[in-house]
PDB file of N, CA and C in Angstrom:
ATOM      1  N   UNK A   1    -105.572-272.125 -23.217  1.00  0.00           N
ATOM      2  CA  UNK A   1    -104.830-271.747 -24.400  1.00  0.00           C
ATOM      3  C   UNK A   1    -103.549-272.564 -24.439  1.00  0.00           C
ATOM      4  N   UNK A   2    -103.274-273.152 -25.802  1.00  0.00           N
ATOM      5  CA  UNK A   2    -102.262-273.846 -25.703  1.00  0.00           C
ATOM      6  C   UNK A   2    -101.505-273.588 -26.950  1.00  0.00           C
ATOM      7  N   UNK A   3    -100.201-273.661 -27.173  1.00  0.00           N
ATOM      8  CA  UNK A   3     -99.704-273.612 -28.803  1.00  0.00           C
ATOM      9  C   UNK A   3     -98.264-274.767 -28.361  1.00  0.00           C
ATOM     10  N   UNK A   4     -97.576-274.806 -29.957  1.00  0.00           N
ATOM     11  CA  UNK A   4     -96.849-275.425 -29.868  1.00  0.00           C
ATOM     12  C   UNK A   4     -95.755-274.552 -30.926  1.00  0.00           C
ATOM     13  N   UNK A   5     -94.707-274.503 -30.426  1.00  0.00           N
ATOM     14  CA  UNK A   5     -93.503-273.070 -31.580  1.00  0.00           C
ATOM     15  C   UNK A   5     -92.496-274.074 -31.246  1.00  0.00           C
ATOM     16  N   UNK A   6     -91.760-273.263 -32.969  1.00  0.00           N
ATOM     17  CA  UNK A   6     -90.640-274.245 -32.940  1.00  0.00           C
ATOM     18  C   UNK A   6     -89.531-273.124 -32.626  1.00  0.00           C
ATOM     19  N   UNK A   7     -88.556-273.376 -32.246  1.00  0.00           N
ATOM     20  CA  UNK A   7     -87.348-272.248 -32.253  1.00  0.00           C
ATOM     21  C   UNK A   7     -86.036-273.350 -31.799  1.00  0.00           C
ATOM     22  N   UNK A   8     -84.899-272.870 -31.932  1.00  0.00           N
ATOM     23  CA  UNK A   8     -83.703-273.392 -32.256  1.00  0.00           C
ATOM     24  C   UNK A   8     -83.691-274.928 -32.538  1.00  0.00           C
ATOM     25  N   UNK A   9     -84.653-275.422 -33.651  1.00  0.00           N
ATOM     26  CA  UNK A   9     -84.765-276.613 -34.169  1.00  0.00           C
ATOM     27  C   UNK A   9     -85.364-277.363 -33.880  1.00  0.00           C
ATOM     28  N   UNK A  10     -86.319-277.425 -32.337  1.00  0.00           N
ATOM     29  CA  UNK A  10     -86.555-278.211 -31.258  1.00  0.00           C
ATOM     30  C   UNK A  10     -88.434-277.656 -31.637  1.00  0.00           C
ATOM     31  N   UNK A  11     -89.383-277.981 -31.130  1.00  0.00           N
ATOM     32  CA  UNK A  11     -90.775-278.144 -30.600  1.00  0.00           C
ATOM     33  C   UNK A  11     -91.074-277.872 -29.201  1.00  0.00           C
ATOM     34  N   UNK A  12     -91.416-276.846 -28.571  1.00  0.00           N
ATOM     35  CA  UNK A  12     -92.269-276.534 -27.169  1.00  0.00           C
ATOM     36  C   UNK A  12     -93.634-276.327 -27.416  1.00  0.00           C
ATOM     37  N   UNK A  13     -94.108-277.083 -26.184  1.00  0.00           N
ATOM     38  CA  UNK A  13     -95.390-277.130 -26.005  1.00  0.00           C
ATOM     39  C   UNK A  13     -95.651-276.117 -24.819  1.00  0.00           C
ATOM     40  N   UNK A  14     -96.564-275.071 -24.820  1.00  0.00           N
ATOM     41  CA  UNK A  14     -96.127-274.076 -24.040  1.00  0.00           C
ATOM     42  C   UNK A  14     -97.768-273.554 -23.999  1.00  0.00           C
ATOM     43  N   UNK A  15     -98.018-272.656 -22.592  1.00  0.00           N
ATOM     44  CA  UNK A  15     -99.680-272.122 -22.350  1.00  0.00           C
ATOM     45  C   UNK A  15     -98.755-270.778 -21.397  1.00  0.00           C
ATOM     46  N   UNK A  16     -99.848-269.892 -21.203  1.00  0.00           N
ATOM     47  CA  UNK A  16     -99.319-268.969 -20.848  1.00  0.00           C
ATOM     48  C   UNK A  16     -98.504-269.028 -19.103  1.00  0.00           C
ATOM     49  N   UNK A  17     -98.211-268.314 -18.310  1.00  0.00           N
ATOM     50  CA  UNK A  17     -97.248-268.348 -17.676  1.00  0.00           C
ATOM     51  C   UNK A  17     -96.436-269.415 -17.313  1.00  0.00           C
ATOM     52  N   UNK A  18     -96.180-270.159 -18.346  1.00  0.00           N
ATOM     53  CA  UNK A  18     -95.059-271.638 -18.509  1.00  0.00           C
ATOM     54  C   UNK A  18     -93.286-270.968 -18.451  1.00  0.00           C
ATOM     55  N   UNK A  19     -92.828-271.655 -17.520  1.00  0.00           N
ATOM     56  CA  UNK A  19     -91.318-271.337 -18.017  1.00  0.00           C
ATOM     57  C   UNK A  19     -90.829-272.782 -18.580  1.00  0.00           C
ATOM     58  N   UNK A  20     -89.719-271.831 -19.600  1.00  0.00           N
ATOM     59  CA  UNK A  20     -89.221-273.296 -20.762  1.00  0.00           C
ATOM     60  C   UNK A  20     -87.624-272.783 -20.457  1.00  0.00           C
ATOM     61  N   UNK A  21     -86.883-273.645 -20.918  1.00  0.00           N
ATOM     62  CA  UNK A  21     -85.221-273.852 -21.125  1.00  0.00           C
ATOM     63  C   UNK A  21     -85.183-273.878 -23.113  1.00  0.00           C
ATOM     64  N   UNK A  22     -84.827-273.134 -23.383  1.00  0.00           N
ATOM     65  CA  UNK A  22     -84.471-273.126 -24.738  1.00  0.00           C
ATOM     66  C   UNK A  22     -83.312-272.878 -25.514  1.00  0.00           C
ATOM     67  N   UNK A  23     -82.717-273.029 -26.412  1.00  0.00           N
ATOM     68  CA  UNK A  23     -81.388-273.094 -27.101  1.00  0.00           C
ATOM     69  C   UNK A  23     -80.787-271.415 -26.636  1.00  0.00           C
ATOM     70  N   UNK A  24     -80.005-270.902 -26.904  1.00  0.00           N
ATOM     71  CA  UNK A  24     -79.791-269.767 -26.641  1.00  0.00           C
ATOM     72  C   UNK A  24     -80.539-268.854 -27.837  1.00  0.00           C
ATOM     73  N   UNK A  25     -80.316-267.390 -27.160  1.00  0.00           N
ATOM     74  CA  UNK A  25     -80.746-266.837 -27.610  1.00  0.00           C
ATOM     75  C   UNK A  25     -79.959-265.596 -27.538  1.00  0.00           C
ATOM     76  N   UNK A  26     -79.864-264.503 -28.597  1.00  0.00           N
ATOM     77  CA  UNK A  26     -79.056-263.599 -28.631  1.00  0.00           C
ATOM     78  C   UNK A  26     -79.392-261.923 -27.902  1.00  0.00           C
ATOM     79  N   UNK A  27     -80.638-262.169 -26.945  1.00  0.00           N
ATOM     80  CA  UNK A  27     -80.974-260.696 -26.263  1.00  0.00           C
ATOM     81  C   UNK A  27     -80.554-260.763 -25.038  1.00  0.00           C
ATOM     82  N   UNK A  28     -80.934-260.006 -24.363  1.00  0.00           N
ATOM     83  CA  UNK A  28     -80.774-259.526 -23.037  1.00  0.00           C
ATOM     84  C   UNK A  28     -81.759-259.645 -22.197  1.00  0.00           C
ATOM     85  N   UNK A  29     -81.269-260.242 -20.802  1.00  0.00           N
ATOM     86  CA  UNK A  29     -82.312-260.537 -19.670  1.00  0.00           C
ATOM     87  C   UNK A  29     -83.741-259.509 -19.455  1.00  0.00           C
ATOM     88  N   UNK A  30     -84.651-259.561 -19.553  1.00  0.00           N
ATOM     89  CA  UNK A  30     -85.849-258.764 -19.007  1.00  0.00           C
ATOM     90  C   UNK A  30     -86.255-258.343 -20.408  1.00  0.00           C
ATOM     91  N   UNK A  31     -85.607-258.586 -21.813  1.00  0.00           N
ATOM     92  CA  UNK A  31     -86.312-257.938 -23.103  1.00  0.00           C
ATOM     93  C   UNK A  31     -87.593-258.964 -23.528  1.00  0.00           C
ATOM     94  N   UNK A  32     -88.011-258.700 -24.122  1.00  0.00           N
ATOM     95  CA  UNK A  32     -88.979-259.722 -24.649  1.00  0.00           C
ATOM     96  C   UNK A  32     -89.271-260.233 -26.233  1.00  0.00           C
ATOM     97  N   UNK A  33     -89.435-261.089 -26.649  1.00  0.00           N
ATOM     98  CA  UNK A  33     -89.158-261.664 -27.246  1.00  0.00           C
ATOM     99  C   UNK A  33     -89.953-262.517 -28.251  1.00  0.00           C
ATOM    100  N   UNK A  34     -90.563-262.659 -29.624  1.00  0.00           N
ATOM    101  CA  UNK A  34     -92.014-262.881 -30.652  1.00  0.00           C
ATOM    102  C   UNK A  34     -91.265-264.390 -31.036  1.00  0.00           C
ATOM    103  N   UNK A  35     -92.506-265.319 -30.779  1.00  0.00           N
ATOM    104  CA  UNK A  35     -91.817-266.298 -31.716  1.00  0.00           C
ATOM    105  C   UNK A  35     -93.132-266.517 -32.733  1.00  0.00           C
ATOM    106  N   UNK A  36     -92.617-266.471 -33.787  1.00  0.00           N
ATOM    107  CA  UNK A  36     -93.840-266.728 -35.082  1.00  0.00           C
ATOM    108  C   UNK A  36     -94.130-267.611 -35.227  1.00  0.00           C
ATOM    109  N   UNK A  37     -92.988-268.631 -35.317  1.00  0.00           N
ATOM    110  CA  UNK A  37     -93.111-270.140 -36.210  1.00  0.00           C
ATOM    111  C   UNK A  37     -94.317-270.578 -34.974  1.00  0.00           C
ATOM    112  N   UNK A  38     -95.879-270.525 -35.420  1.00  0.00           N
ATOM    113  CA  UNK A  38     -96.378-271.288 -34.135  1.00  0.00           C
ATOM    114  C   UNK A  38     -96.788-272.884 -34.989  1.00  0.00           C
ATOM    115  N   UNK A  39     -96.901-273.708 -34.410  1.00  0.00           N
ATOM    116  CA  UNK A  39     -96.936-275.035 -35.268  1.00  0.00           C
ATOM    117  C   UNK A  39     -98.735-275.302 -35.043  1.00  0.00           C
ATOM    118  N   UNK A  40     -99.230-275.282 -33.917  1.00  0.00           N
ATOM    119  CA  UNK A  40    -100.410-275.378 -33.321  1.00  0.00           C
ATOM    120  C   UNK A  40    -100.804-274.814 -32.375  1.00  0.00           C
ATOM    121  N   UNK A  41    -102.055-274.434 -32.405  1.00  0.00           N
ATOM    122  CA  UNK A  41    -102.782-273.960 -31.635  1.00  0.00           C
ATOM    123  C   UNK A  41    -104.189-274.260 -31.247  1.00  0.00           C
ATOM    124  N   UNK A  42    -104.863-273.731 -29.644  1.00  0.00           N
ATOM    125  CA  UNK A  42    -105.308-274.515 -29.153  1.00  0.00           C
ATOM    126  C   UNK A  42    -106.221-273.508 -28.168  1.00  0.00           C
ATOM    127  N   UNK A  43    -106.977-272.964 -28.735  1.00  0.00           N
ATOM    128  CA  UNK A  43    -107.852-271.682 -27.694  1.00  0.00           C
ATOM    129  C   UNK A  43    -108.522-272.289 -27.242  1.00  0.00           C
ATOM    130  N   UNK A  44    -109.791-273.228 -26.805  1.00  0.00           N
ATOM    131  CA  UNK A  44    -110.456-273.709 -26.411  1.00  0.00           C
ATOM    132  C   UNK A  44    -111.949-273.869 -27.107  1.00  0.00           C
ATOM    133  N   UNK A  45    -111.453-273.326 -27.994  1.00  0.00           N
ATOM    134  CA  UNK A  45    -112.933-273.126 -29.131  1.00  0.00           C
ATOM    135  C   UNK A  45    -112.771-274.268 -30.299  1.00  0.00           C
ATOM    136  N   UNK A  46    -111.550-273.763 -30.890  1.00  0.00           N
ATOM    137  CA  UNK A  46    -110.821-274.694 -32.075  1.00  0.00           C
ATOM    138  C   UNK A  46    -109.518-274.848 -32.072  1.00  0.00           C
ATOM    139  N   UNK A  47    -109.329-276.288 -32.937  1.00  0.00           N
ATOM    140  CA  UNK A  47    -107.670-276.368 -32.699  1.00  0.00           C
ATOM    141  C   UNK A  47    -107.265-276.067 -34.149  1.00  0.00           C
ATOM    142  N   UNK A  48    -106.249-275.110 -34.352  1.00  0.00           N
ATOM    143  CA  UNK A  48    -106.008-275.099 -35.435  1.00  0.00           C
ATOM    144  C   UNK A  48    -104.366-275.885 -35.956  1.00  0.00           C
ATOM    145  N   UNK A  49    -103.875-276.566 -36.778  1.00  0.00           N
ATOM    146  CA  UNK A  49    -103.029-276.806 -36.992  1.00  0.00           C
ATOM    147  C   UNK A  49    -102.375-276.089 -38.352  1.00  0.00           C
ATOM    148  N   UNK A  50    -101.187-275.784 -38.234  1.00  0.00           N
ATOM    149  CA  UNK A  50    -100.485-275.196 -39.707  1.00  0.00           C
ATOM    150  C   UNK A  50     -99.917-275.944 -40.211  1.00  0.00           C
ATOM    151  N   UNK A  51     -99.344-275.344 -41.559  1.00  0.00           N
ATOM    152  CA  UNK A  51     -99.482-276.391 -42.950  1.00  0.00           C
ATOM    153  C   UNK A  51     -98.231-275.011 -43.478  1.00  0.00           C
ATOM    154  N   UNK A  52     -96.703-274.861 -42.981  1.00  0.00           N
ATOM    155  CA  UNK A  52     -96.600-275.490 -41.651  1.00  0.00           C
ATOM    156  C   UNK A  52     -96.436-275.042 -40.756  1.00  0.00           C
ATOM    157  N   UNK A  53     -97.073-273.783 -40.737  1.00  0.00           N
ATOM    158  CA  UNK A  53     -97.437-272.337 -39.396  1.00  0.00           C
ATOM    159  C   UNK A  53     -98.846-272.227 -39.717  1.00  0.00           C
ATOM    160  N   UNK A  54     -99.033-272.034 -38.421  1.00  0.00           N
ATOM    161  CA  UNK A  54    -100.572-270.938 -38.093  1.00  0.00           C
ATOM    162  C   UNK A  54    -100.199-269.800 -38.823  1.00  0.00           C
ATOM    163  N   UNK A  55    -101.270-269.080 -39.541  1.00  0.00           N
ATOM    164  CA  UNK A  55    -100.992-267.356 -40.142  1.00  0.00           C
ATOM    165  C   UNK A  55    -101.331-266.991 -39.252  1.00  0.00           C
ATOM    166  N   UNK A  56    -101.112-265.693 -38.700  1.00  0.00           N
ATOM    167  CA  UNK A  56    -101.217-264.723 -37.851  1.00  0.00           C
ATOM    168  C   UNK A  56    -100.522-264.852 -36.476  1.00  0.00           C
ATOM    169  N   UNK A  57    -100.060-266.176 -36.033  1.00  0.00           N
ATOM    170  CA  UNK A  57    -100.373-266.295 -34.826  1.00  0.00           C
ATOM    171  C   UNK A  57     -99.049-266.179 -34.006  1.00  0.00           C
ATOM    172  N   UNK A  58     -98.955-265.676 -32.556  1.00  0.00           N
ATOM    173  CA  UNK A  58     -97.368-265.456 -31.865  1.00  0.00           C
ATOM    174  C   UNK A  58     -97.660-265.781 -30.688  1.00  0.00           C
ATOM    175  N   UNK A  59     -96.381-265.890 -29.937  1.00  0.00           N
ATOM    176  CA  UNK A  59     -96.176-266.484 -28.928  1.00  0.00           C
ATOM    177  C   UNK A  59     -95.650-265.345 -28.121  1.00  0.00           C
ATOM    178  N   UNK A  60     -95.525-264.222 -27.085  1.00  0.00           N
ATOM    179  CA  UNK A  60     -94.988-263.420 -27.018  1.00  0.00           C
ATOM    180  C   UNK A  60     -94.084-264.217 -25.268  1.00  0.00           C
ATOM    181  N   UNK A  61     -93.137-263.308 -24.884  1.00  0.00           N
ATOM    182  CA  UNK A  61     -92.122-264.511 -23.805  1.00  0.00           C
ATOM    183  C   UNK A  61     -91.220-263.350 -23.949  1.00  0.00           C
ATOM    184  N   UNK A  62     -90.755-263.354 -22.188  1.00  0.00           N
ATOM    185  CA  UNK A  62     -90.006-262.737 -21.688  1.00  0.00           C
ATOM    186  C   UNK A  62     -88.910-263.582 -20.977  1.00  0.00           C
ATOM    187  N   UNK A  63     -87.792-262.924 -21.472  1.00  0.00           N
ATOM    188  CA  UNK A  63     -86.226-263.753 -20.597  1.00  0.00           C
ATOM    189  C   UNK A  63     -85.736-263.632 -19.488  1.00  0.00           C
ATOM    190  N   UNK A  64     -86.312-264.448 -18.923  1.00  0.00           N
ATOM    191  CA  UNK A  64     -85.691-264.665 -17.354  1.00  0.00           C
ATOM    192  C   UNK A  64     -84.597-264.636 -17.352  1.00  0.00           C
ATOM    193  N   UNK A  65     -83.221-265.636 -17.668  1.00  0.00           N
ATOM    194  CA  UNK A  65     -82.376-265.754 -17.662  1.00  0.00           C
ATOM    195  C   UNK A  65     -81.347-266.310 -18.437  1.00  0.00           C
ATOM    196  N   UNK A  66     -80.130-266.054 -18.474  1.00  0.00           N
ATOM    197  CA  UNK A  66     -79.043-266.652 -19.687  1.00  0.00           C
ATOM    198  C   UNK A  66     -78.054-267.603 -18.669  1.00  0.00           C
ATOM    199  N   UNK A  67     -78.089-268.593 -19.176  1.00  0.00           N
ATOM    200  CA  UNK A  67     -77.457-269.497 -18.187  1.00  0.00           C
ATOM    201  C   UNK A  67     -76.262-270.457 -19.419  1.00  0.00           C
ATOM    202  N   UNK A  68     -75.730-271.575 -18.170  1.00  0.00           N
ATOM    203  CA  UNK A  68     -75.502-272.851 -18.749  1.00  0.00           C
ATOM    204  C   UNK A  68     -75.856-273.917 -17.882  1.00  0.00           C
ATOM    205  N   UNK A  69     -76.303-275.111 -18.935  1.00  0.00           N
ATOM    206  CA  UNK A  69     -76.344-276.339 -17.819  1.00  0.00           C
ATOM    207  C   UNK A  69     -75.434-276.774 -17.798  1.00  0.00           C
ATOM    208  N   UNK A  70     -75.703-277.890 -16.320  1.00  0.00           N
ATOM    209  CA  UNK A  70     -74.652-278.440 -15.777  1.00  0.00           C
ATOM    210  C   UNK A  70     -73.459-279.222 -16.566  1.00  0.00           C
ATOM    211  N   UNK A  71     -72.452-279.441 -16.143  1.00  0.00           N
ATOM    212  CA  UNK A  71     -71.344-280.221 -17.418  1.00  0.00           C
ATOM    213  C   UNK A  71     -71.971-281.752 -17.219  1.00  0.00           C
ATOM    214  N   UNK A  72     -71.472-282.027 -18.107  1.00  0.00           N
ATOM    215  CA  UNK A  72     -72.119-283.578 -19.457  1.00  0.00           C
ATOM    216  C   UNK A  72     -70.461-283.945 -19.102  1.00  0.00           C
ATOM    217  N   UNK A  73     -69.725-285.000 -18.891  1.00  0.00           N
ATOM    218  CA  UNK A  73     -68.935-285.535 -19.345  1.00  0.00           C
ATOM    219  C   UNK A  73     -68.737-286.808 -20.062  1.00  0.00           C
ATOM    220  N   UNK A  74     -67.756-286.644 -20.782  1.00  0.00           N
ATOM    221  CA  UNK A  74     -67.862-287.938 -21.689  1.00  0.00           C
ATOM    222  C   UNK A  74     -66.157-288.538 -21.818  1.00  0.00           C
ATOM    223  N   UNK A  75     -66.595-289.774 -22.436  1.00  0.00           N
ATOM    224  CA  UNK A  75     -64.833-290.674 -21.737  1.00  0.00           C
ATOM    225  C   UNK A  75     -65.014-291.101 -23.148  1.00  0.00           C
ATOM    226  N   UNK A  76     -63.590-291.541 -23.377  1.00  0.00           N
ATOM    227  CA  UNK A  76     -63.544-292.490 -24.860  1.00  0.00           C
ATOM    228  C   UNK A  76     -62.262-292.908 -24.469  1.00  0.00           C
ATOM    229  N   UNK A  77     -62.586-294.803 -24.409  1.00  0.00           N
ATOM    230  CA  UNK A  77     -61.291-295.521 -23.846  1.00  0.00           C
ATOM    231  C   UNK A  77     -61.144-296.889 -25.154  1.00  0.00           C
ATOM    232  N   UNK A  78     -59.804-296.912 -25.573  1.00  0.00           N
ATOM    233  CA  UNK A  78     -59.855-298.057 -26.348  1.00  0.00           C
ATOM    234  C   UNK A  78     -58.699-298.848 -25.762  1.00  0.00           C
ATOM    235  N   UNK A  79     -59.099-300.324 -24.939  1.00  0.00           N
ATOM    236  CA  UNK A  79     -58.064-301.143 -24.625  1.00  0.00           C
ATOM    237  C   UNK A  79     -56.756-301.707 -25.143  1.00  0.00           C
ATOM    238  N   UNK A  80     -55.847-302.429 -24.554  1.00  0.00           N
ATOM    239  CA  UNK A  80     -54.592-302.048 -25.278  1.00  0.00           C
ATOM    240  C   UNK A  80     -53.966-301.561 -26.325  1.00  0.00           C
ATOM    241  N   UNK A  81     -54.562-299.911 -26.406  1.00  0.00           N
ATOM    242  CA  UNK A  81     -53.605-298.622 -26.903  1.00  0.00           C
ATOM    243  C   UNK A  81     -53.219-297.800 -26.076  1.00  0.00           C
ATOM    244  N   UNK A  82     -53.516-297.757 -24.979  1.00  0.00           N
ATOM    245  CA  UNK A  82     -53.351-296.367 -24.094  1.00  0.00           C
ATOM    246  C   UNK A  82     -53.902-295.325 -24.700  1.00  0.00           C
ATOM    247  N   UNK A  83     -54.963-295.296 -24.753  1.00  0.00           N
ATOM    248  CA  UNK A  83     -55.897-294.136 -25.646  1.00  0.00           C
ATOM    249  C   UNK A  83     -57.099-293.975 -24.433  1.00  0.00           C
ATOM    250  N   UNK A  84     -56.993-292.675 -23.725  1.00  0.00           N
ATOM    251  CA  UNK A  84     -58.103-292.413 -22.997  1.00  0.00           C
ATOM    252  C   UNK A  84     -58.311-290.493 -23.468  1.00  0.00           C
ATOM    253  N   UNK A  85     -59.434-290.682 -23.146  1.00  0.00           N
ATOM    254  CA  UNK A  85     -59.803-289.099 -23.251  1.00  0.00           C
ATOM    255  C   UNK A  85     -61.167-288.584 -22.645  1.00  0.00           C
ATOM    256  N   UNK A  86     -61.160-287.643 -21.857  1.00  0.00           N
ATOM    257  CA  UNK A  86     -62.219-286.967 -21.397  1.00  0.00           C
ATOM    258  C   UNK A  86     -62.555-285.639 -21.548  1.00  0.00           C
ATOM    259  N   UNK A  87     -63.760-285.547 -21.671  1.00  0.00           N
ATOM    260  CA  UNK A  87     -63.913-284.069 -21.959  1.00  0.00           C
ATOM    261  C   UNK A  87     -65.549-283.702 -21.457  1.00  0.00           C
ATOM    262  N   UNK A  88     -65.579-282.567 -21.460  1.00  0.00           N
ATOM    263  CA  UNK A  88     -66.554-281.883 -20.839  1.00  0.00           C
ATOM    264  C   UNK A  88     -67.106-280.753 -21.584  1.00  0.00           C
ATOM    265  N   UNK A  89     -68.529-280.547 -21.182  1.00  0.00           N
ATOM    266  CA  UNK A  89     -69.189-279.932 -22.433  1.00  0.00           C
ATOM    267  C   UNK A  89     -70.613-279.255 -21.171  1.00  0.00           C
ATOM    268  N   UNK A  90     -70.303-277.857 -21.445  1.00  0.00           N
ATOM    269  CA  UNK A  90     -71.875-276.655 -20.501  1.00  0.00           C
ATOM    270  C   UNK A  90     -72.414-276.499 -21.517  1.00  0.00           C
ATOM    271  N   UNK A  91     -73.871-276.805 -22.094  1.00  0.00           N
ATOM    272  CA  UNK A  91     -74.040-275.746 -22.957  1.00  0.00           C
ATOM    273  C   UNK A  91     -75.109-274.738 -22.419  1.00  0.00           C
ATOM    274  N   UNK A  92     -75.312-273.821 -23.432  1.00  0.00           N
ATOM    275  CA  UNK A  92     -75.683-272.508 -22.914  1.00  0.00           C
ATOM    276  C   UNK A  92     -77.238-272.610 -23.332  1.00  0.00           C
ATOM    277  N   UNK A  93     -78.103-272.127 -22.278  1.00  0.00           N
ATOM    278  CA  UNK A  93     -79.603-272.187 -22.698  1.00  0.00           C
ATOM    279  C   UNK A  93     -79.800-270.632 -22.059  1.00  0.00           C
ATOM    280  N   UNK A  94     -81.804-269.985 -22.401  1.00  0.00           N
ATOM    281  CA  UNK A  94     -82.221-269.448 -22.345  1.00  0.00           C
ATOM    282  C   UNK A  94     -83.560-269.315 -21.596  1.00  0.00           C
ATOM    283  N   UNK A  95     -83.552-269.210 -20.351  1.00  0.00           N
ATOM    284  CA  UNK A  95     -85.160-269.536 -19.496  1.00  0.00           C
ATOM    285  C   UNK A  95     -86.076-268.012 -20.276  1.00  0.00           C
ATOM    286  N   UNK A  96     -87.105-268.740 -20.883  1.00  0.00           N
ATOM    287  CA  UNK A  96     -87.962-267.719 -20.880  1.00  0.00           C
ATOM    288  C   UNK A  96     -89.336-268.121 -20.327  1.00  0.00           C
ATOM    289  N   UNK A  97     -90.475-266.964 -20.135  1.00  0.00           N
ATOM    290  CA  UNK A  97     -91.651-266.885 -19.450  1.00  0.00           C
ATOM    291  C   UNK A  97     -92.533-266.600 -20.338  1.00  0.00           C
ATOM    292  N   UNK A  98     -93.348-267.046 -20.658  1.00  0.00           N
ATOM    293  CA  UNK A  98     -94.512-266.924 -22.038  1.00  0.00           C
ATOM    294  C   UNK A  98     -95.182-266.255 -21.426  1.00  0.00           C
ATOM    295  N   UNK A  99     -96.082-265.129 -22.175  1.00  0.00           N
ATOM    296  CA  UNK A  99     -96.540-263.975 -21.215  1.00  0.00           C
ATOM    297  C   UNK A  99     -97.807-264.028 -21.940  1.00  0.00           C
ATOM    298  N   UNK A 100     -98.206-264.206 -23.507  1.00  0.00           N
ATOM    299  CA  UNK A 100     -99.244-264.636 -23.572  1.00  0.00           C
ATOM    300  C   UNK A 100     -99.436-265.257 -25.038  1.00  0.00           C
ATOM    301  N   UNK A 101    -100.517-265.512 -25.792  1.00  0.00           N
ATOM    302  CA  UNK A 101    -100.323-266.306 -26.766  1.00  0.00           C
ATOM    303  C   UNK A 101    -101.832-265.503 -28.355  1.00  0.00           C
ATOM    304  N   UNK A 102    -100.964-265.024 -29.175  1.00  0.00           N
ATOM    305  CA  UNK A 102    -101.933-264.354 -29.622  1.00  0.00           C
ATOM    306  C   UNK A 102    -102.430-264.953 -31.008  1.00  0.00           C
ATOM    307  N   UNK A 103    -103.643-264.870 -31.563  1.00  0.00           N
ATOM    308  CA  UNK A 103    -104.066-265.702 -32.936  1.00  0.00           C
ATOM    309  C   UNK A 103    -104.237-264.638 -33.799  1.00  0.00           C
TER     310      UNK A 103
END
């Protein structure tokens, strides 16, 4: 079984007990969680593609954890001005566990 859902703008390709890193998300650790938008799907019988969701079909996924990744830094230097600057940037993701995949 395979599908493909879109959620915070992005495309995962995902089968059941897969863990993913995804944009954040606004619940709480151990709740669980429907994603509709499925883009494709992939039972082993037929593949269906949507036009531009599958009807019926969900992704169901439980939240491991609320995190951030590691810091990103970034520099911006322009030669004789004395213009330097650095800055740093965590952003915040969402581990979830796909628990199963329904049509």
């Amino acid at each position: 079984m395979l599908a493909v859902i879109k959620t915070g703008g992005k495309q995962y390709k995902v089968s059941p007990n897969d863990k993913i890193k995804i944009e954040k998300l606004d619940q709480e650790e151990g709740s669980e969680v429907v994603f509709e938008e499925v883009l494709l799907l992939d039972n082993e019988k037929e593949l269906l593609i949507g036009t531009p969701r599958v009807e019926g079909a969900k992704v169901v996924a439980k939240i491991i954890k609320q995190a951030r990744h590691p810091k990103v830094m970034t520099y911006k230097f322009k030669p004789k001005k004395r213009y330097k600057l650095k800055q740093g940037h965590k952003q915040y993701y969402t581990e979830v566990q796909i628990t199963e995949i329904k049509n």
